[in-house]
C-alpha atoms as a PDB file:
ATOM      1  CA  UNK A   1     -55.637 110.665  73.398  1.00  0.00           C
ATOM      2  CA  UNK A   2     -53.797 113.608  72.266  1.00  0.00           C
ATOM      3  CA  UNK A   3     -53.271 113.495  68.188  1.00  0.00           C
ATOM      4  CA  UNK A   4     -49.646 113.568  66.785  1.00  0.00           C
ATOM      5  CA  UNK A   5     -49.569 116.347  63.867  1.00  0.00           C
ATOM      6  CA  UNK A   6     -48.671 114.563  60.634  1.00  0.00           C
ATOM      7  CA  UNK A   7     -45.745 115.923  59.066  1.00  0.00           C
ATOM      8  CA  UNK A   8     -45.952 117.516  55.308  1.00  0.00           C
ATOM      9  CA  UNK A   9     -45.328 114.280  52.988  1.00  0.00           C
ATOM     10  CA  UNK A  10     -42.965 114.324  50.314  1.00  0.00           C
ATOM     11  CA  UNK A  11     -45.338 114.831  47.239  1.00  0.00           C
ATOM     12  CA  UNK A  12     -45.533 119.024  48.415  1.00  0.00           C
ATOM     13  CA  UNK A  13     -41.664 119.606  46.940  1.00  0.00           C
ATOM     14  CA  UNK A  14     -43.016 117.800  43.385  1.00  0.00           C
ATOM     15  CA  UNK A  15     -43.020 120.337  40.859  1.00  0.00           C
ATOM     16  CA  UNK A  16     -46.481 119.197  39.950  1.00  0.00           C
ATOM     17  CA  UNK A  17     -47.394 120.085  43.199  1.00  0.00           C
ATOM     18  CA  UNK A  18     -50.411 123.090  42.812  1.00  0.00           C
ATOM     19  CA  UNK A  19     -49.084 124.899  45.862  1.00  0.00           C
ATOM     20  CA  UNK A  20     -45.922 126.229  48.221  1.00  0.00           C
ATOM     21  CA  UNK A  21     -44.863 127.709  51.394  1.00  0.00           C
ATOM     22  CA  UNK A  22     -45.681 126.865  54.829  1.00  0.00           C
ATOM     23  CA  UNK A  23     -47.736 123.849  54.798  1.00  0.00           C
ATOM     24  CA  UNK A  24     -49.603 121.948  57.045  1.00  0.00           C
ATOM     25  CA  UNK A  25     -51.593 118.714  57.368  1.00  0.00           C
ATOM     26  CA  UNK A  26     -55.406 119.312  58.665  1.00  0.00           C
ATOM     27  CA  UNK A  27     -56.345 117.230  61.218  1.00  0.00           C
ATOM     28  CA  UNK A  28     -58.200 113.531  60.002  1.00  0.00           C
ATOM     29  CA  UNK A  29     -61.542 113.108  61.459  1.00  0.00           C
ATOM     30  CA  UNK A  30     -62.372 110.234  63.445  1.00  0.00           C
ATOM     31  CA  UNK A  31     -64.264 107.407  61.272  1.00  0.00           C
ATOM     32  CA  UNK A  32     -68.135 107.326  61.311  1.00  0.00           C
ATOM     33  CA  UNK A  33     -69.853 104.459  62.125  1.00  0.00           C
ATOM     34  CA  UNK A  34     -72.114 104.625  58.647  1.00  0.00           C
ATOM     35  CA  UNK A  35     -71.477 106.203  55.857  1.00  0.00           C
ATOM     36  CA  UNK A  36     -73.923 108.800  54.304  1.00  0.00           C
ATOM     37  CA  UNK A  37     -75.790 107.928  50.728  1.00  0.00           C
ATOM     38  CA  UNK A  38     -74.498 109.307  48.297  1.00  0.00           C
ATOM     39  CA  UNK A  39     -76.282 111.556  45.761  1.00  0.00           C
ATOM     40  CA  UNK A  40     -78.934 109.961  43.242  1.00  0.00           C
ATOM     41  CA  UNK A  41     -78.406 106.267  45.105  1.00  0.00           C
ATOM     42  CA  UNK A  42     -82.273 105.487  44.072  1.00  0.00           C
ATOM     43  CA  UNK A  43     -83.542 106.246  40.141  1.00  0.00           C
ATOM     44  CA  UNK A  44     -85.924 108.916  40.937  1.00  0.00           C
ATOM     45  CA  UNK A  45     -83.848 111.619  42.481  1.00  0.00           C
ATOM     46  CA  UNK A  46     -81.064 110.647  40.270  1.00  0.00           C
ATOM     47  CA  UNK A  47     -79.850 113.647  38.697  1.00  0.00           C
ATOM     48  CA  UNK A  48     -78.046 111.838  35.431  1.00  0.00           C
ATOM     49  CA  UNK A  49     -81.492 109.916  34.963  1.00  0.00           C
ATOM     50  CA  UNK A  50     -83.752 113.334  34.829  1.00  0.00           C
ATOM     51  CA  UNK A  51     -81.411 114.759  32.844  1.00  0.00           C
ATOM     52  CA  UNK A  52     -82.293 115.249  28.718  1.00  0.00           C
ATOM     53  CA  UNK A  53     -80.359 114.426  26.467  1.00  0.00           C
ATOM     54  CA  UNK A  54     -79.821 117.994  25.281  1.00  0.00           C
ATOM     55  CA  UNK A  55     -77.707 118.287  28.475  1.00  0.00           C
ATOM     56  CA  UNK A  56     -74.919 115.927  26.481  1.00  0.00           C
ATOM     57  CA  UNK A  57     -72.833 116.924  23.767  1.00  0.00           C
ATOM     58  CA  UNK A  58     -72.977 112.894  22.262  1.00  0.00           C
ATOM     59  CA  UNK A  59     -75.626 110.219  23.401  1.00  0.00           C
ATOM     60  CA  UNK A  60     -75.961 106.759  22.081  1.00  0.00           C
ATOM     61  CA  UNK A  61     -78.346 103.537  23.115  1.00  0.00           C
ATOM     62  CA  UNK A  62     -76.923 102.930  26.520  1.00  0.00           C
ATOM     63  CA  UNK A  63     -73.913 105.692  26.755  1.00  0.00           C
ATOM     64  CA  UNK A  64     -73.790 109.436  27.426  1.00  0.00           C
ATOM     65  CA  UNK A  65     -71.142 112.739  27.654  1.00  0.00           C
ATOM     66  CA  UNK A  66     -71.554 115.310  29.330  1.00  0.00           C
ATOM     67  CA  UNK A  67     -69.145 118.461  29.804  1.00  0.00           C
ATOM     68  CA  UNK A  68     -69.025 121.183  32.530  1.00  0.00           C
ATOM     69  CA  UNK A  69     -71.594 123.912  32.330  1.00  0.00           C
ATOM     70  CA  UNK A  70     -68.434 126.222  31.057  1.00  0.00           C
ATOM     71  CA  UNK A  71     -65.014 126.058  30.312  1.00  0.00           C
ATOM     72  CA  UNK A  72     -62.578 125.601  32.907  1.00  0.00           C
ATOM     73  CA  UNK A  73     -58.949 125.628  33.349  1.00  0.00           C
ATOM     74  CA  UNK A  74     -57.585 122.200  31.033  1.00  0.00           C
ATOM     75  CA  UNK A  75     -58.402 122.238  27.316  1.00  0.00           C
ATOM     76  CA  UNK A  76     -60.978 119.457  27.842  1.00  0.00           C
ATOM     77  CA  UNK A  77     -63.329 117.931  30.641  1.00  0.00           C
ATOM     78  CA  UNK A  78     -65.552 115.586  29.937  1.00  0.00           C
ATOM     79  CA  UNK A  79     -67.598 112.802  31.579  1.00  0.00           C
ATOM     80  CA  UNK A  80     -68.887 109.185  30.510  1.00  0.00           C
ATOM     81  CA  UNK A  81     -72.019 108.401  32.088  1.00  0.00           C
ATOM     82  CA  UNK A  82     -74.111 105.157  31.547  1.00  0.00           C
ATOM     83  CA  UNK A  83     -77.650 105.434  30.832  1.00  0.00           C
ATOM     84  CA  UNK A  84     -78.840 103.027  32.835  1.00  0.00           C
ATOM     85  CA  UNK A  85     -78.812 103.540  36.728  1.00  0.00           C
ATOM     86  CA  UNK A  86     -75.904 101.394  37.068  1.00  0.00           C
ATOM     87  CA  UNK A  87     -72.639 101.670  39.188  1.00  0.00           C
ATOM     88  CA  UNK A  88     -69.284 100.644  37.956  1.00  0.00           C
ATOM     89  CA  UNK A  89     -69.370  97.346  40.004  1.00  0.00           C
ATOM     90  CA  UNK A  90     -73.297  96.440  38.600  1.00  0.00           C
ATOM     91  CA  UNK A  91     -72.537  96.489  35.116  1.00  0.00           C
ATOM     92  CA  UNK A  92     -73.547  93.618  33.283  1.00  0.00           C
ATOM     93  CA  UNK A  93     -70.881  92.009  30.935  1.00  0.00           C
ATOM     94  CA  UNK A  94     -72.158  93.647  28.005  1.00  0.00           C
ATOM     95  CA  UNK A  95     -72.003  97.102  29.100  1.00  0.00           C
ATOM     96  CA  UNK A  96     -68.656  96.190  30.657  1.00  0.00           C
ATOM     97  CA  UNK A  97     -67.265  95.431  27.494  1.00  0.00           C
ATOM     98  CA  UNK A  98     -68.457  97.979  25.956  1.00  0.00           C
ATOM     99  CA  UNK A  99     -67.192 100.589  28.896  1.00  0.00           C
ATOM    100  CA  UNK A 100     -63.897  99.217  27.973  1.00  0.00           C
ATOM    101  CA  UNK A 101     -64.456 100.340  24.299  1.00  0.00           C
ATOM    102  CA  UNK A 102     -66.159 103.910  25.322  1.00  0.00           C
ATOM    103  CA  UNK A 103     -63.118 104.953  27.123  1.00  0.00           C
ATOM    104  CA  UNK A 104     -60.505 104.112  24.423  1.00  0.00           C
ATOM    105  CA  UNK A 105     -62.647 105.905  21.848  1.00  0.00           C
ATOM    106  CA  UNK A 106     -63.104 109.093  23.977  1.00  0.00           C
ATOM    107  CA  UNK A 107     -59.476 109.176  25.238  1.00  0.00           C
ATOM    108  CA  UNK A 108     -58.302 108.757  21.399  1.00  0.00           C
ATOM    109  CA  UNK A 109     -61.255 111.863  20.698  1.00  0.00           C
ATOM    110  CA  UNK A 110     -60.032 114.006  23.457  1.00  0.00           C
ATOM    111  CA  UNK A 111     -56.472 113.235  22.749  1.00  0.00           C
ATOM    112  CA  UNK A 112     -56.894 114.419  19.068  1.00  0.00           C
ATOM    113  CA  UNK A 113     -57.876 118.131  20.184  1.00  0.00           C
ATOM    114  CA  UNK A 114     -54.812 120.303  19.121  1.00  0.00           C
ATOM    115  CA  UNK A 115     -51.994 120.825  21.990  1.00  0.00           C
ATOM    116  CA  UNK A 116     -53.619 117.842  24.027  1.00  0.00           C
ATOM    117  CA  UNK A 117     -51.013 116.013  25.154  1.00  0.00           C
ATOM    118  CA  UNK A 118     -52.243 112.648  27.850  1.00  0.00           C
ATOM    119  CA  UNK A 119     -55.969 111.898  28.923  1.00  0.00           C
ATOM    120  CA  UNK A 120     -56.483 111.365  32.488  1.00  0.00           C
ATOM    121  CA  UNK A 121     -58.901 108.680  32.815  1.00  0.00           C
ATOM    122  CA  UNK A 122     -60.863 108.876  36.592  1.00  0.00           C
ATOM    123  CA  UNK A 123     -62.626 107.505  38.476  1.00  0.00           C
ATOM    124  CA  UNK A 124     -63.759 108.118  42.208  1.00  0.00           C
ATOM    125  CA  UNK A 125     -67.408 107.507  43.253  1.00  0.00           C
ATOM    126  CA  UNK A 126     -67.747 109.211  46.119  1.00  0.00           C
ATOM    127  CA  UNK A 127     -70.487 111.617  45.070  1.00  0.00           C
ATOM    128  CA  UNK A 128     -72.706 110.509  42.943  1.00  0.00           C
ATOM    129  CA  UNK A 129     -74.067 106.645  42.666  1.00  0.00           C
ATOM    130  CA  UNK A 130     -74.537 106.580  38.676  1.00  0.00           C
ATOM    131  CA  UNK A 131     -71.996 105.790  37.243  1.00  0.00           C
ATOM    132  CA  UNK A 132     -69.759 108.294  35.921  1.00  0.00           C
ATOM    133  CA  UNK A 133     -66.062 108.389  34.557  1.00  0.00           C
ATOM    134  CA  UNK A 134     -63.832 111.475  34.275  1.00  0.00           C
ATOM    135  CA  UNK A 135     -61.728 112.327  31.389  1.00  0.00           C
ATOM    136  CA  UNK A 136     -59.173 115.232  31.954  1.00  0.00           C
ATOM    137  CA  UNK A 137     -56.652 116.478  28.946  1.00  0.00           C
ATOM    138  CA  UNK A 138     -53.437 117.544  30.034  1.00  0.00           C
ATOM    139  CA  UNK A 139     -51.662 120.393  27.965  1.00  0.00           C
ATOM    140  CA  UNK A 140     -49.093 120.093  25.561  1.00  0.00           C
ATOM    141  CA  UNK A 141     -45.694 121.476  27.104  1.00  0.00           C
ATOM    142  CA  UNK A 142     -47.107 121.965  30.494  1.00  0.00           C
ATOM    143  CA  UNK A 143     -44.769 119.371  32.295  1.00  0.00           C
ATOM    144  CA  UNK A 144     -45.740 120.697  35.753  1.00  0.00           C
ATOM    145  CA  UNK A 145     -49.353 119.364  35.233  1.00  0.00           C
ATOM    146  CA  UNK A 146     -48.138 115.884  35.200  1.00  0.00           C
ATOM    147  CA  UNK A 147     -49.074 113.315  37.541  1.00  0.00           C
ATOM    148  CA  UNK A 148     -51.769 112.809  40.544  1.00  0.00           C
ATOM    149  CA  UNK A 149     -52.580 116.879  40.846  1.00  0.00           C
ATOM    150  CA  UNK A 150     -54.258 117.472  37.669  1.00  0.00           C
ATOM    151  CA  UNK A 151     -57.885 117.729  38.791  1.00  0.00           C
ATOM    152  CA  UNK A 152     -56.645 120.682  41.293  1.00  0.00           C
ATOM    153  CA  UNK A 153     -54.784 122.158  38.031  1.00  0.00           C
ATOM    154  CA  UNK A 154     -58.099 122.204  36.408  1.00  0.00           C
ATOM    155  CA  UNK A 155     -59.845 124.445  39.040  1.00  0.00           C
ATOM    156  CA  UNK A 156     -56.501 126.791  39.323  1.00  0.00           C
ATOM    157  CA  UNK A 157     -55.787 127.488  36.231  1.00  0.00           C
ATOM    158  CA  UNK A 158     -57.689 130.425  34.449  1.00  0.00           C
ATOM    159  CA  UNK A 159     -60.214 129.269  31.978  1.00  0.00           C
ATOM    160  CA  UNK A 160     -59.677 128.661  28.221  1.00  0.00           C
ATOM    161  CA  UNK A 161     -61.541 130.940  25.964  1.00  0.00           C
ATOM    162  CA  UNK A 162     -65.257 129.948  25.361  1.00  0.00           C
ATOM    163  CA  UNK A 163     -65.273 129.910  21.321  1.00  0.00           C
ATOM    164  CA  UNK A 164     -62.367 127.080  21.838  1.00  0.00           C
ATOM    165  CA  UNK A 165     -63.482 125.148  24.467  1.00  0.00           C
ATOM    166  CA  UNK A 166     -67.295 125.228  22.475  1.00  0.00           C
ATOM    167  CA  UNK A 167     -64.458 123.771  19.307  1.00  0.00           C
ATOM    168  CA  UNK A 168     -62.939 121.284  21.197  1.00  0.00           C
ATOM    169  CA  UNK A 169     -66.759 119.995  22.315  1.00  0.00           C
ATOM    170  CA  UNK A 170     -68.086 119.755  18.926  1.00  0.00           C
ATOM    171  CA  UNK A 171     -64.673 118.130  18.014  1.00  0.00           C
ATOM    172  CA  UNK A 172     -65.328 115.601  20.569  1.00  0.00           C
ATOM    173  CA  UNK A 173     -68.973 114.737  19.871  1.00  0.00           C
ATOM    174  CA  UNK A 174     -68.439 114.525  16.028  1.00  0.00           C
ATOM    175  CA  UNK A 175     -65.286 111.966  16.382  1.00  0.00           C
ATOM    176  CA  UNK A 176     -67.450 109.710  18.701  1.00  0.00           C
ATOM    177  CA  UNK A 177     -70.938 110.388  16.156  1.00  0.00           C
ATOM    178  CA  UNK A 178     -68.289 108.328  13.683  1.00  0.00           C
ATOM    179  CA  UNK A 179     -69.291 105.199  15.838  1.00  0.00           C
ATOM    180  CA  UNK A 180     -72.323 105.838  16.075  1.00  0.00           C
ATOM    181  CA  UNK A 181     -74.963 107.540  18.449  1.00  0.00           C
ATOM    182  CA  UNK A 182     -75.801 111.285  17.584  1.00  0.00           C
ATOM    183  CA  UNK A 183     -73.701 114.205  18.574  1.00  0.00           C
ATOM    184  CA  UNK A 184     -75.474 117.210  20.119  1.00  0.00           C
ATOM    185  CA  UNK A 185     -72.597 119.799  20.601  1.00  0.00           C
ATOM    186  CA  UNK A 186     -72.754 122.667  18.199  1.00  0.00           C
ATOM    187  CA  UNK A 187     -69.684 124.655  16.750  1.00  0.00           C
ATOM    188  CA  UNK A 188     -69.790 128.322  17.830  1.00  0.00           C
ATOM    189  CA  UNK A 189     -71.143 130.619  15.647  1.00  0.00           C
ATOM    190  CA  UNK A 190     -69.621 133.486  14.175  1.00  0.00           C
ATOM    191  CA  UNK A 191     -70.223 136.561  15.149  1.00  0.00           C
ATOM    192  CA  UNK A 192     -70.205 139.328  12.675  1.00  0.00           C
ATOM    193  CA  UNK A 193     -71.904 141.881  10.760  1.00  0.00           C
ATOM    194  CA  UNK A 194     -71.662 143.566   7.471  1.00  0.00           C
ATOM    195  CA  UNK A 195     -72.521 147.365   7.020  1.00  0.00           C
ATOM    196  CA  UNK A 196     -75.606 147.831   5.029  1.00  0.00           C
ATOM    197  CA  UNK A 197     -75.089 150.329   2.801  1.00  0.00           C
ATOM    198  CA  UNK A 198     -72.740 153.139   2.252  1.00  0.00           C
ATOM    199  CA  UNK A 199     -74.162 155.623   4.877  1.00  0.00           C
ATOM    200  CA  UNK A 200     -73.443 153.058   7.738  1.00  0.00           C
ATOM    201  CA  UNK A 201     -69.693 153.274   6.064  1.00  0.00           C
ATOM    202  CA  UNK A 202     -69.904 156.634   6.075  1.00  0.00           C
ATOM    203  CA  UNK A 203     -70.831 157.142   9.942  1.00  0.00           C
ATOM    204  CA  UNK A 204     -68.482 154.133  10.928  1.00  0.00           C
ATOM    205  CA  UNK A 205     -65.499 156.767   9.582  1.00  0.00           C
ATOM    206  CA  UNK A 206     -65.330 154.553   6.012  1.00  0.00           C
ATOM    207  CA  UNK A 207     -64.590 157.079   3.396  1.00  0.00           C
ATOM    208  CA  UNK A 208     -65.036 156.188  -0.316  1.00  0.00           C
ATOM    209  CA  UNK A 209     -61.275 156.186  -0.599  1.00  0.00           C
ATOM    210  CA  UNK A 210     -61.606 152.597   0.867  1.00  0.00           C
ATOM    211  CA  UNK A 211     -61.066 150.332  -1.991  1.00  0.00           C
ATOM    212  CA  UNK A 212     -63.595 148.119  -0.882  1.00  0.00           C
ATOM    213  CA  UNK A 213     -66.095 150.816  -0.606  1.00  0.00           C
ATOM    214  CA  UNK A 214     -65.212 152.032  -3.914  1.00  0.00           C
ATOM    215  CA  UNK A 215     -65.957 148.607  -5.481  1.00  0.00           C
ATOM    216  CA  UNK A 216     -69.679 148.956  -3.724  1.00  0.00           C
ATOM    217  CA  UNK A 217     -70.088 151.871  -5.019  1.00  0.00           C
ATOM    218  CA  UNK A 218     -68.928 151.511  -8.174  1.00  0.00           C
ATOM    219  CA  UNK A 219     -71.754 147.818  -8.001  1.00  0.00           C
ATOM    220  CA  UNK A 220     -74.155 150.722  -7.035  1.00  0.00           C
ATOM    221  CA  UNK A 221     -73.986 152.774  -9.778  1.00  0.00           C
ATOM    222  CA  UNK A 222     -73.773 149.794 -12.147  1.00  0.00           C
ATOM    223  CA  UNK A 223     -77.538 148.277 -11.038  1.00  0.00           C
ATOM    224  CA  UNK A 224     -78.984 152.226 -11.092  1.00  0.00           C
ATOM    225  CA  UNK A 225     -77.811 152.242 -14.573  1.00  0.00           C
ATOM    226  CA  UNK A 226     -79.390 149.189 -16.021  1.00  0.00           C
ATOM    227  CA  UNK A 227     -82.215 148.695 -13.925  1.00  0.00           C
ATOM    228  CA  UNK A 228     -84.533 150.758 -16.068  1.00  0.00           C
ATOM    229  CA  UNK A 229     -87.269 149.145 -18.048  1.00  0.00           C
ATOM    230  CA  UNK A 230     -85.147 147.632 -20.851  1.00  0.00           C
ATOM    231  CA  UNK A 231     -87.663 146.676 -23.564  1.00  0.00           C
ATOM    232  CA  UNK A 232     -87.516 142.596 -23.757  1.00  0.00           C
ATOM    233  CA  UNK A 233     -88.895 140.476 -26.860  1.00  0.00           C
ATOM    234  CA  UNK A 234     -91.505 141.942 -29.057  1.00  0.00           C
ATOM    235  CA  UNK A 235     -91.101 145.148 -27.399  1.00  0.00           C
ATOM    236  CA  UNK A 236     -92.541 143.925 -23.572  1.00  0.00           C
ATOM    237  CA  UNK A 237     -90.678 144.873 -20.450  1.00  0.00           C
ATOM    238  CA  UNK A 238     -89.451 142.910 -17.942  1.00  0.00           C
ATOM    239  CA  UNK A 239     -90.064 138.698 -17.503  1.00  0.00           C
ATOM    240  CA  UNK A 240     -93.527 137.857 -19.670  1.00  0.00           C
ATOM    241  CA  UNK A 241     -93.957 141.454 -20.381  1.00  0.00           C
ATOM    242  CA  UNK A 242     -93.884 143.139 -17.168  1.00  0.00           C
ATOM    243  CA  UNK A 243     -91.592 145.561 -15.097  1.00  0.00           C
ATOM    244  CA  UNK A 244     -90.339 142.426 -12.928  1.00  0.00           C
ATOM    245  CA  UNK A 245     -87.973 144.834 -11.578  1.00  0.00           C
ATOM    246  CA  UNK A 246     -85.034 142.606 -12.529  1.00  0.00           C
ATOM    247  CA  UNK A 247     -81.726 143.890 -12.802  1.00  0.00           C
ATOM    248  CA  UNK A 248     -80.806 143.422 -16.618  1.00  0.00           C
ATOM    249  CA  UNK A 249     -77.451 142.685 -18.066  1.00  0.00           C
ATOM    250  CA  UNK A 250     -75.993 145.998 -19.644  1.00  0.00           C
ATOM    251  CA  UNK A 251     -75.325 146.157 -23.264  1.00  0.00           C
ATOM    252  CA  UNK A 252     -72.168 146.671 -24.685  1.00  0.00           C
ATOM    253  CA  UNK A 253     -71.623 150.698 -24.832  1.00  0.00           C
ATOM    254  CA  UNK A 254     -71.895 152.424 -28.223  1.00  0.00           C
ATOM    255  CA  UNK A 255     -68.582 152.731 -29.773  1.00  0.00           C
ATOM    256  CA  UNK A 256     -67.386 156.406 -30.827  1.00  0.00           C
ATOM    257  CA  UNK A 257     -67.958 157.276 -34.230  1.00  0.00           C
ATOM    258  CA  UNK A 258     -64.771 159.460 -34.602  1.00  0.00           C
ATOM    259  CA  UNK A 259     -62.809 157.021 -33.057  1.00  0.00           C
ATOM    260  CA  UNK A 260     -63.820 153.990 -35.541  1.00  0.00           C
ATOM    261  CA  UNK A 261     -63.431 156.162 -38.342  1.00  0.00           C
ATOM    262  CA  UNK A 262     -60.061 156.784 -36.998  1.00  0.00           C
ATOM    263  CA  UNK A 263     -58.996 153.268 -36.154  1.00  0.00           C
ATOM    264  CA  UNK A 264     -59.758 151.968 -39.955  1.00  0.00           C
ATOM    265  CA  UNK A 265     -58.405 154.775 -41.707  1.00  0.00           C
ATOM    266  CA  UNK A 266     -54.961 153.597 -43.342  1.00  0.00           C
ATOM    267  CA  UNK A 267     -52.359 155.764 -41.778  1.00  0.00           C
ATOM    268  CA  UNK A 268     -51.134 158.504 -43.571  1.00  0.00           C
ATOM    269  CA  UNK A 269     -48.297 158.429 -45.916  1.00  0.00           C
ATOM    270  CA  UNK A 270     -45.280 160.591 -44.498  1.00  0.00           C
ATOM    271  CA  UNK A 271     -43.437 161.096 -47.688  1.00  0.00           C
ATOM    272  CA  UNK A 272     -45.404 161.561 -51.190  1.00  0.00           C
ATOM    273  CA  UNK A 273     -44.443 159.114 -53.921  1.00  0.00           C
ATOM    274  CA  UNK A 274     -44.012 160.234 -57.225  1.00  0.00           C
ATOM    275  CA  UNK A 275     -46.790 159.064 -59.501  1.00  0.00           C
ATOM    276  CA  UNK A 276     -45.637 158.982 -62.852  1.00  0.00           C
ATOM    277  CA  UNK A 277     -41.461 158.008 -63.000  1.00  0.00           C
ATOM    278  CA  UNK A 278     -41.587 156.249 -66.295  1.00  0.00           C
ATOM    279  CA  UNK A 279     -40.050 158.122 -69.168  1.00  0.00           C
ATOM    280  CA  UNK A 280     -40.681 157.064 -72.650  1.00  0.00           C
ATOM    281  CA  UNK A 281     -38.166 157.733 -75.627  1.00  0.00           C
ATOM    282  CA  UNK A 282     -40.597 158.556 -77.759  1.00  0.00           C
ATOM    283  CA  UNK A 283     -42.009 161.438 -75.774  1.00  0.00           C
ATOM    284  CA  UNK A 284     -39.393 163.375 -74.903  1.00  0.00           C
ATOM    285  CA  UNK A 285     -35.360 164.417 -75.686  1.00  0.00           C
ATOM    286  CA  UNK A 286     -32.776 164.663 -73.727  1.00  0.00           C
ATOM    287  CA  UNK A 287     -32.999 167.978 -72.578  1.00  0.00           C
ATOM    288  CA  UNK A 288     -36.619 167.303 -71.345  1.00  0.00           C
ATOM    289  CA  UNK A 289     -34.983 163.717 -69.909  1.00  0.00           C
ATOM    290  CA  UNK A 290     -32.582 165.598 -67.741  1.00  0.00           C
ATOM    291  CA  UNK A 291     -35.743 168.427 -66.353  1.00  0.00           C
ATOM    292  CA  UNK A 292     -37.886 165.243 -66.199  1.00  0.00           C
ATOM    293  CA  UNK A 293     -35.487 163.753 -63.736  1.00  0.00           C
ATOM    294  CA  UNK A 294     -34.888 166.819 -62.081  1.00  0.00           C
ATOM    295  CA  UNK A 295     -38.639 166.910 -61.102  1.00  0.00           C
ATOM    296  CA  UNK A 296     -38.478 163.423 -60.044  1.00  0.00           C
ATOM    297  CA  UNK A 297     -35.804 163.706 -57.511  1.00  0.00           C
ATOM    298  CA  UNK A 298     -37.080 166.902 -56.272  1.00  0.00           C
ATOM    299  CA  UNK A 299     -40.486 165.136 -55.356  1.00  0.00           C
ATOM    300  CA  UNK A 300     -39.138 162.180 -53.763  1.00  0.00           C
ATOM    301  CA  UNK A 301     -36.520 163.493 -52.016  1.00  0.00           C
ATOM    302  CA  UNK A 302     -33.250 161.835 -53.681  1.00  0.00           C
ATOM    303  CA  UNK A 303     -30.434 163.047 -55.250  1.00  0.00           C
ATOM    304  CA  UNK A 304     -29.910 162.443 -59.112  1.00  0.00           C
ATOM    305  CA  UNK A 305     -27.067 159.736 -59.992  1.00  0.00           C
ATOM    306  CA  UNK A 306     -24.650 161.767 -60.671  1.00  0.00           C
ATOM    307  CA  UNK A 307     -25.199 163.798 -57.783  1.00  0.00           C
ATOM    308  CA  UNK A 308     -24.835 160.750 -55.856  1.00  0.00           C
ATOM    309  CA  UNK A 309     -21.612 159.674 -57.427  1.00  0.00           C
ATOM    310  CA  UNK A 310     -19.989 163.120 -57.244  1.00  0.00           C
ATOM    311  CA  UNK A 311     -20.340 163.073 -53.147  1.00  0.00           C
END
């Protein structure tokens, strides 16, 4: 019986559609008769079961995450995995209820991540027998990643930077460690490193114009000059009496002689005051009066009244 080609369905002109252009529809298989097992159906050769809990970023009592072995193209992709050997449709009511709980609390977690918009919640089966649900944010702003075609977004899209998807996974595992269980993703570390001394400076092309590298040098020069043996109490050196080759607090500096002779001398008179302006009768007549005056106003600098008047 000759197969009709099925025509391109409606869902290819979406704009969340992944792909365009000349499309067509492969050709569906005819049904099998039994279906193959799927992977991990018995315990042993379970690959969630062998796995340690190191492989998680957040385990608890009877609940596990997982993420992918690196980042990929969505912000976040993360998967809820029971610890017992269970499929959805075997749970007992407790660990139904408490699926029910597990997926709020990670979609809230997930959702929290900055520019995370929805939380797709999956899930499909197929694959693998233990149970396992998948959790797929959707960007902030990226309208054409609504809808059905996420998960083929995810592999299309180029992946997010390491340090922030390794952010986003510690984010994660410490919001659900609130509830409980322990969280086993780690923030990235920083990676840096300081120059030694000035010579690495010096060859990195650091000259000692660089404020910073004056301010080292300038701590340098401060430790050479008071890490001598000061003498300590009752003449010993160092902690208990010996060179500990501690770095001792430096004394104030010895002021200048000259200059704190200068700084509590009185300033200096500009003009000369005369020292003796009081004129007794007795003492003198008029004619030595009017010279005595004379003098007087010649050493301080004033006119005599009638000078004064005359003007």
């Amino acid at each position: 019986m000759p197969h009709t080609p099925l025509s391109v369905p409606d869902f290819a002109k979406w704009p969340s559609f992944p792909f365009e252009g000349d499309l067509r529809v492969k050709h569906l298989d005819d049904p099998v008769d039994v279906e193959p097992a799927r992977k991990g159906e018995g315990s042993a050769e379970c690959l969630s079961c062998n796995a340690p809990d190191d492989a998680y970023i957040w385990v608890s009592e009877r609940w596990r995450v997982r993420a992918m072995d690196r980042p990929t193209g969505l912000p976040m992709v993360l998967i809820l995995e029971s610890r017992s050997h269970l499929d959805l449709g075997d749970l007992p009511n407790l660990l139904a209820a408490e699926l029910g709980v597990m997926t709020v609390r990670l979609e809230r977690a997930i959702r929290s991540l900055d520019g995370v918009a929805r939380v797709h919640v999956n899930r499909w089966g197929d694959g693998s027998a233990h149970l396992h649900m998948w959790f797929l944010a959707r960007p902030y702003g990226q309208l054409q990643l609504r809808g059905t075609f996420l998960s083929l977004w995810d592999a299309i899209l180029p992946a997010i930077p390491e340090s922030t998807w390794r952010e986003n996974l510690a984010h994660v595992a410490a919001w659900l460690a609130e509830f409980g269980g322990r969280p086993l993703a780690a923030p990235p570390r920083i990676q840096w490193q300081a120059p030694s001394n000035l010579t690495q400076q010096a060859a990195a092309g650091q000259g000692l114009d660089d404020p910073a590298t004056e301010a080292g040098a300038a701590d340098d020069i401060a430790v050479a000059d008071v890490s001598g043996d000061e003498p300590g109490p009752d003449g010993a050196t160092g902690v208990n009496g010996t060179n500990a080759g501690s770095v001792t607090a430096p004394s104030a500096p010895a002021a200048d002689e000259s200059l704190v002779a200068y700084a509590e001398a009185p300033p200096e008179e500009t003009e000369t005051a005369p020292q003796d302006t009081t004129i007794r009768q007795d003492e003198t007549t008029p004619q030595d009066m009017t010279a005595r005056q004379d003098e007087i106003s010649r050493r301080a600098g004033t006119a005599r009244p009638d000078d004064r008047t005359a003007g």
